[in-house]
C-alpha atoms as a PDB file:
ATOM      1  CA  UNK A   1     -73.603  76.740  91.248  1.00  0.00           C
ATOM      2  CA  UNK A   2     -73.274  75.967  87.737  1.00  0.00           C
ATOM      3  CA  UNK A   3     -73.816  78.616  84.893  1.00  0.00           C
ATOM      4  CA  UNK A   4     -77.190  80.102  85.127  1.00  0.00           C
ATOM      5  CA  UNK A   5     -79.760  82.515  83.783  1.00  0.00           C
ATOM      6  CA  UNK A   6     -81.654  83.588  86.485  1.00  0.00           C
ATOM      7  CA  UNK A   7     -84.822  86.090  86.694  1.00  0.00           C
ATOM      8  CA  UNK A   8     -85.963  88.024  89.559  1.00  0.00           C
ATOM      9  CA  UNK A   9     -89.380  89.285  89.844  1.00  0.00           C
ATOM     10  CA  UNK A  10     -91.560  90.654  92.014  1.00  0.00           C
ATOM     11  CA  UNK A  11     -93.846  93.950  93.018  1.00  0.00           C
ATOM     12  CA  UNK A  12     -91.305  97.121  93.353  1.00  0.00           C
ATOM     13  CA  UNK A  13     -90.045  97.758  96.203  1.00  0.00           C
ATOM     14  CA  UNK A  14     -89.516  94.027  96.481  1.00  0.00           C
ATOM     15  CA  UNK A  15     -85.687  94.382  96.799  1.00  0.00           C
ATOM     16  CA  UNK A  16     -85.293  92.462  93.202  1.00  0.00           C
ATOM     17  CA  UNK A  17     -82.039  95.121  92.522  1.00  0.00           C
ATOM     18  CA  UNK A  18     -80.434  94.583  95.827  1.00  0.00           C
ATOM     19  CA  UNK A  19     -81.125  90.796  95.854  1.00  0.00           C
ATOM     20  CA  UNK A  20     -79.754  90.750  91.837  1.00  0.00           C
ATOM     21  CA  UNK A  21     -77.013  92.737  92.658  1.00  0.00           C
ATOM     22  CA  UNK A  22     -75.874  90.535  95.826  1.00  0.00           C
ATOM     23  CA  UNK A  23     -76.029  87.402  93.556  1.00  0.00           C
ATOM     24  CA  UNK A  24     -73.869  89.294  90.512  1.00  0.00           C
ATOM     25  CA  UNK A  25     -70.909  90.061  92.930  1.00  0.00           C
ATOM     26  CA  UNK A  26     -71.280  86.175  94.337  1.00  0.00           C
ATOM     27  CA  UNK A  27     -71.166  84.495  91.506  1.00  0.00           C
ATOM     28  CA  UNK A  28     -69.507  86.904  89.038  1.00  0.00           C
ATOM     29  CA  UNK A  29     -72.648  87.201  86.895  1.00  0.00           C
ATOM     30  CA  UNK A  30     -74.044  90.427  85.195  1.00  0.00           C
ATOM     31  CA  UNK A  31     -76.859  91.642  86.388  1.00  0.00           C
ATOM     32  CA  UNK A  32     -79.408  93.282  84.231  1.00  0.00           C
ATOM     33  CA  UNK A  33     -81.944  95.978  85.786  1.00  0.00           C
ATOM     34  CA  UNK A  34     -84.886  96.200  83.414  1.00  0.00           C
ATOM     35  CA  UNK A  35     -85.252  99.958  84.455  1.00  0.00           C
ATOM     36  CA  UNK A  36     -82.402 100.773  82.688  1.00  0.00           C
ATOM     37  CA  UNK A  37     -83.560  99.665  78.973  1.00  0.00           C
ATOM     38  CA  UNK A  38     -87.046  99.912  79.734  1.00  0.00           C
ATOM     39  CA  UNK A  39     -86.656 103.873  80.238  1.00  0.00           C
ATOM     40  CA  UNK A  40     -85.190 106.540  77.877  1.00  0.00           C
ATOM     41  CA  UNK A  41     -83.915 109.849  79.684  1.00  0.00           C
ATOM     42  CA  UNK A  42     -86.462 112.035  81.501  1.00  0.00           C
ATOM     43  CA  UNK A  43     -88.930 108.667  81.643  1.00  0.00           C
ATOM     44  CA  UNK A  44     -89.442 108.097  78.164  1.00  0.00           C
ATOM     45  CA  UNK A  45     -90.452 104.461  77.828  1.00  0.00           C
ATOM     46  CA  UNK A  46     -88.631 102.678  75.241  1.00  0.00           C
ATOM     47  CA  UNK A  47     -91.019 100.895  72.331  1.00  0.00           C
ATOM     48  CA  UNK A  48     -90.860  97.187  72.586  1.00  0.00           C
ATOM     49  CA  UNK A  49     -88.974  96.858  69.901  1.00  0.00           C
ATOM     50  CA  UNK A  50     -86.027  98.834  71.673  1.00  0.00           C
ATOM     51  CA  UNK A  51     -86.941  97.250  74.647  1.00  0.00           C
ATOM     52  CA  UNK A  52     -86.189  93.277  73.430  1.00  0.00           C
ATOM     53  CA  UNK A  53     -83.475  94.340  71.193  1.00  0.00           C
ATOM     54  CA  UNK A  54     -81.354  96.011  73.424  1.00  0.00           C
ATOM     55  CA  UNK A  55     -82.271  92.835  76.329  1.00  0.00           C
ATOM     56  CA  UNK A  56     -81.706  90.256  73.845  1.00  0.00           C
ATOM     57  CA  UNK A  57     -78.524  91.291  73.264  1.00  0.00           C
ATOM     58  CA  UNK A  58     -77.512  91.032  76.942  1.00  0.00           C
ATOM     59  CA  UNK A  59     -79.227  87.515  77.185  1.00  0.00           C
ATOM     60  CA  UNK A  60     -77.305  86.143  74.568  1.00  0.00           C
ATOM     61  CA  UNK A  61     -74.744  84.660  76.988  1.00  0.00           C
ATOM     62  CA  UNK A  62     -74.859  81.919  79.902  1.00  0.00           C
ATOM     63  CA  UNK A  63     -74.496  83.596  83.222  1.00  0.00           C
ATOM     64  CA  UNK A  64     -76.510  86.447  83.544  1.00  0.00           C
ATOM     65  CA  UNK A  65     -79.382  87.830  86.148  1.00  0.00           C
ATOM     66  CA  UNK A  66     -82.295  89.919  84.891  1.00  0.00           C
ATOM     67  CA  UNK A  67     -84.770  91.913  87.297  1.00  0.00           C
ATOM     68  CA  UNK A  68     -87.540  93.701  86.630  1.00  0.00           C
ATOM     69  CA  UNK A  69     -92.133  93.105  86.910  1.00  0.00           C
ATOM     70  CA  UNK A  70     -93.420  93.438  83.734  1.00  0.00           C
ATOM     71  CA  UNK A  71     -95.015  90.624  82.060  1.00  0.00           C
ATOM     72  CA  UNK A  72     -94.034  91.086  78.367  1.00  0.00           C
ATOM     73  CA  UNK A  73     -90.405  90.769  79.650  1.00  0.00           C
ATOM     74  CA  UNK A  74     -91.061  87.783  81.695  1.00  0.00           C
ATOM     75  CA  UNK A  75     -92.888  86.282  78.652  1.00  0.00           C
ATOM     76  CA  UNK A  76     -89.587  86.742  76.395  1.00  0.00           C
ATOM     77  CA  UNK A  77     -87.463  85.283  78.411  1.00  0.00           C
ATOM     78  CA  UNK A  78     -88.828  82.826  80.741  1.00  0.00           C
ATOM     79  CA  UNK A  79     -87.715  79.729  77.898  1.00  0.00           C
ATOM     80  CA  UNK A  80     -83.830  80.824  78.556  1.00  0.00           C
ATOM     81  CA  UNK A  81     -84.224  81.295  82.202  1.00  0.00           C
ATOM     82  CA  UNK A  82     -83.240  78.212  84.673  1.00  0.00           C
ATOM     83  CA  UNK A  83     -83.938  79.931  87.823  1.00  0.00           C
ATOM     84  CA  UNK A  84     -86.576  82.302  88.770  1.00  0.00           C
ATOM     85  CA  UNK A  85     -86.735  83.823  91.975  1.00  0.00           C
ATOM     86  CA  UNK A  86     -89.593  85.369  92.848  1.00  0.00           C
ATOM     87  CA  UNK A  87     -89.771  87.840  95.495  1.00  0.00           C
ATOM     88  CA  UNK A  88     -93.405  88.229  97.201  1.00  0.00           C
ATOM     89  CA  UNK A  89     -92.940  90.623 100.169  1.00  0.00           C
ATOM     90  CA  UNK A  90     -96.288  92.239 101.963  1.00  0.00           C
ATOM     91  CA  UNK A  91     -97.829  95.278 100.239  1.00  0.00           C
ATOM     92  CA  UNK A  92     -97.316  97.755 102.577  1.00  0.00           C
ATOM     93  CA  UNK A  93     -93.324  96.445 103.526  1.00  0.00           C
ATOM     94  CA  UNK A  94     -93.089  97.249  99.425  1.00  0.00           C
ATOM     95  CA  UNK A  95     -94.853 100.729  99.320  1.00  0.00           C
ATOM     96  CA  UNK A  96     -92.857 101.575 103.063  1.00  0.00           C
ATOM     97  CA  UNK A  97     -89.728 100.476 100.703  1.00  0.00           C
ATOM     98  CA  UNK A  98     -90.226 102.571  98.004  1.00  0.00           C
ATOM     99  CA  UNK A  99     -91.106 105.633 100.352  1.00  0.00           C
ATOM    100  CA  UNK A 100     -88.047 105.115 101.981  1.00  0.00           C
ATOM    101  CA  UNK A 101     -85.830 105.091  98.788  1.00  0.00           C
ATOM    102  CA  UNK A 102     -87.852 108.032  97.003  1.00  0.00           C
ATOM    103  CA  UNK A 103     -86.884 110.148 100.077  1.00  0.00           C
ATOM    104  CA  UNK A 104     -83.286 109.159 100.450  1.00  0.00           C
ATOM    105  CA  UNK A 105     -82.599 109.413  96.572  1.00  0.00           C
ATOM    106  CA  UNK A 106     -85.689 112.009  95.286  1.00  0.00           C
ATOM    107  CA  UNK A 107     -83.878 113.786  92.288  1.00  0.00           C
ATOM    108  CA  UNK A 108     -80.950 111.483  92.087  1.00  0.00           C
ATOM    109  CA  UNK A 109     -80.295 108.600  89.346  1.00  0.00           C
ATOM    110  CA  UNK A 110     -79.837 105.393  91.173  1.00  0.00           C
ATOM    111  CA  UNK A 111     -77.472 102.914  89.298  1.00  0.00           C
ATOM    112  CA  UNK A 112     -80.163 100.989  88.095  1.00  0.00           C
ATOM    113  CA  UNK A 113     -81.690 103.576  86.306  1.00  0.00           C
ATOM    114  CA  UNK A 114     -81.381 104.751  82.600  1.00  0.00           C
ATOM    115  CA  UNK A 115     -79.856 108.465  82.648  1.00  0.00           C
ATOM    116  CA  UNK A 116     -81.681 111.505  83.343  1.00  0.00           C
ATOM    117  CA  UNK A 117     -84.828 109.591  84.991  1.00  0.00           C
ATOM    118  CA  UNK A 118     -84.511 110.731  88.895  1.00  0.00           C
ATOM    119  CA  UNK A 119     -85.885 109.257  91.676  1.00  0.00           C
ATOM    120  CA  UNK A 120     -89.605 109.841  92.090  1.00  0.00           C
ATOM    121  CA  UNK A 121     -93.043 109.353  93.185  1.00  0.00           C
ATOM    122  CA  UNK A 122     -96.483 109.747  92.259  1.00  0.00           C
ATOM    123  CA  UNK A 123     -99.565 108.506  93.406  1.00  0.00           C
ATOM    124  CA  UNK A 124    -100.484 106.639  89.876  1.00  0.00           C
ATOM    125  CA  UNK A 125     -97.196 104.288  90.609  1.00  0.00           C
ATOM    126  CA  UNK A 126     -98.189 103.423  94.942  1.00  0.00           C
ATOM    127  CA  UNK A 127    -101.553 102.643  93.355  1.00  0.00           C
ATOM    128  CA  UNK A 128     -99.771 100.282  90.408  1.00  0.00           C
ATOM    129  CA  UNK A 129     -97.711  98.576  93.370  1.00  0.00           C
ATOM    130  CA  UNK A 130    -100.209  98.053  95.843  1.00  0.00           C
ATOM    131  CA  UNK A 131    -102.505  96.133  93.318  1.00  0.00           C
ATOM    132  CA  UNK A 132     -99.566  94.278  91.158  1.00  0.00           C
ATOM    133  CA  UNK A 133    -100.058  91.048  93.312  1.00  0.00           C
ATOM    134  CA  UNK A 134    -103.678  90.866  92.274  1.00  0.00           C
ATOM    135  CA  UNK A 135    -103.210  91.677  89.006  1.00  0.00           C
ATOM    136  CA  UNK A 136    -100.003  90.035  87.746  1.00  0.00           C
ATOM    137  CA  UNK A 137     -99.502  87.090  90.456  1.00  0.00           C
ATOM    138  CA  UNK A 138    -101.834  84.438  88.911  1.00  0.00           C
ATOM    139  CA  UNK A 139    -100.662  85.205  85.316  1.00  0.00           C
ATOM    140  CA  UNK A 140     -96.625  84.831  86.380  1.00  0.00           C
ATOM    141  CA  UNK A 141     -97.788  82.080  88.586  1.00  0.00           C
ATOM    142  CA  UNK A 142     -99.222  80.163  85.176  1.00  0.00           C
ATOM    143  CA  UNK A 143     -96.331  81.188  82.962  1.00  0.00           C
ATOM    144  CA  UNK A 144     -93.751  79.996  85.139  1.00  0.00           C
ATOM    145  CA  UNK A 145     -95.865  76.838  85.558  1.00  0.00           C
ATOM    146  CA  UNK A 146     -96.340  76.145  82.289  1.00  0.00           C
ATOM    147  CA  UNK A 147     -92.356  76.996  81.650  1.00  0.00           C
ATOM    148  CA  UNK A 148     -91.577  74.046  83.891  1.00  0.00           C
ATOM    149  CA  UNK A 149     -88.991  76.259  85.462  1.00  0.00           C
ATOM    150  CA  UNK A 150     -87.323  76.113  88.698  1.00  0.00           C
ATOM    151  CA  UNK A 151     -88.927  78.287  91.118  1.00  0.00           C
ATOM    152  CA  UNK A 152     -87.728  79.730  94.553  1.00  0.00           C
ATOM    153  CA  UNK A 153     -90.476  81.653  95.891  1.00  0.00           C
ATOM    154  CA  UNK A 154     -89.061  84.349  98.831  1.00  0.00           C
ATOM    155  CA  UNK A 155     -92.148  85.519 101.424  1.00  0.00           C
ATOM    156  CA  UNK A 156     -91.532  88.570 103.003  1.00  0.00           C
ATOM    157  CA  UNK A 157     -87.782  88.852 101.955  1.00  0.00           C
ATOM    158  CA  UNK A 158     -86.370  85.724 103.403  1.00  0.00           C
ATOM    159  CA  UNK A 159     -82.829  85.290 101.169  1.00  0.00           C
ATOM    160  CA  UNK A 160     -81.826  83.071 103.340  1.00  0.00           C
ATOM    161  CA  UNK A 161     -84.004  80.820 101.366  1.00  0.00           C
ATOM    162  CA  UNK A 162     -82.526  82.154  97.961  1.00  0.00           C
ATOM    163  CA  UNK A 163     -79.117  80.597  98.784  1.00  0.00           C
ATOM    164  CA  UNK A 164     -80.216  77.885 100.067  1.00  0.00           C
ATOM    165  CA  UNK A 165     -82.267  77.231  97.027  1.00  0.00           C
ATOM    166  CA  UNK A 166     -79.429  77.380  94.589  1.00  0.00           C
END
């Protein structure tokens, strides 16, 4: 594959850090979790100016992979982005997901995070998740037309079709 800026979005619980971090080690990119600039320790959420300057300085280079669901980043960055991969899994397979890892890390901080903000849960996030494909799918699904970018669309977690794609 030749150099590439990729971006991986999707509703949490997606697998967008496991797929990004399977593509980093393969092709000796960096990958970039948007959790850990987004959030300041204990959950503080970084202003957007922190945000962008902190992620452009990571984007400045050829090869890199960024994750992460919010539109203002997608936005940014979708004009230096070649590949997006966009990862569309059923609701509930997401919320199961995101059960799953709040139990098996609750009160730990997983790699992707920004220190001091621990595994959790709360009702106000499942509710976010479960209607993030109403709400945000048609407006990624006009920027990235509009962007002319190359899309690889992944139903129910098929990466099969990621590799095969690029």
């Amino acid at each position: 594959m030749k150099k590439s800026r990729i971006l991986i979005c999707g509703i949490s619980g997606a697998g967008k850090t496991t797929l990004a971090k399977k593509l980093a080690q393969q092709f000796g990119y960096e990958a970039l979790y948007l959790d850990t600039y987004l959030w300041k320790e204990n959950w503080i959420i970084c202003s957007n100016e922190e945000l962008f300057k902190k992620l452009d300085a990571k984007t400045a280079g050829d090869c890199w992979i960024l994750e992460g669901a919010l539109l203002k980043v997608v936005r940014r960055y979708i004009s230096q982005v070649d590949i997006v991969i966009w990862l569309r899994p059923k609701r509930h397979t997401a919320i199961l997901r995101i059960l799953k890892r709040a139990i098996f890390n609750f009160g730990q901080v997983r790699e992707e995070f920004a220190p001091g903000c621990n595994e959790r849960i709360d009702l106000e996030f499942l509710k976010w998740v479960w209607n993030y494909p109403k709400n945000k799918d048609p407006e990624l699904m006009r920027i990235f037309e509009e962007a002319g970018v190359k899309l690889i669309e992944v139903i129910d977690n098929d990466f099969f079709d990621v590799y095969e794609a690029l």
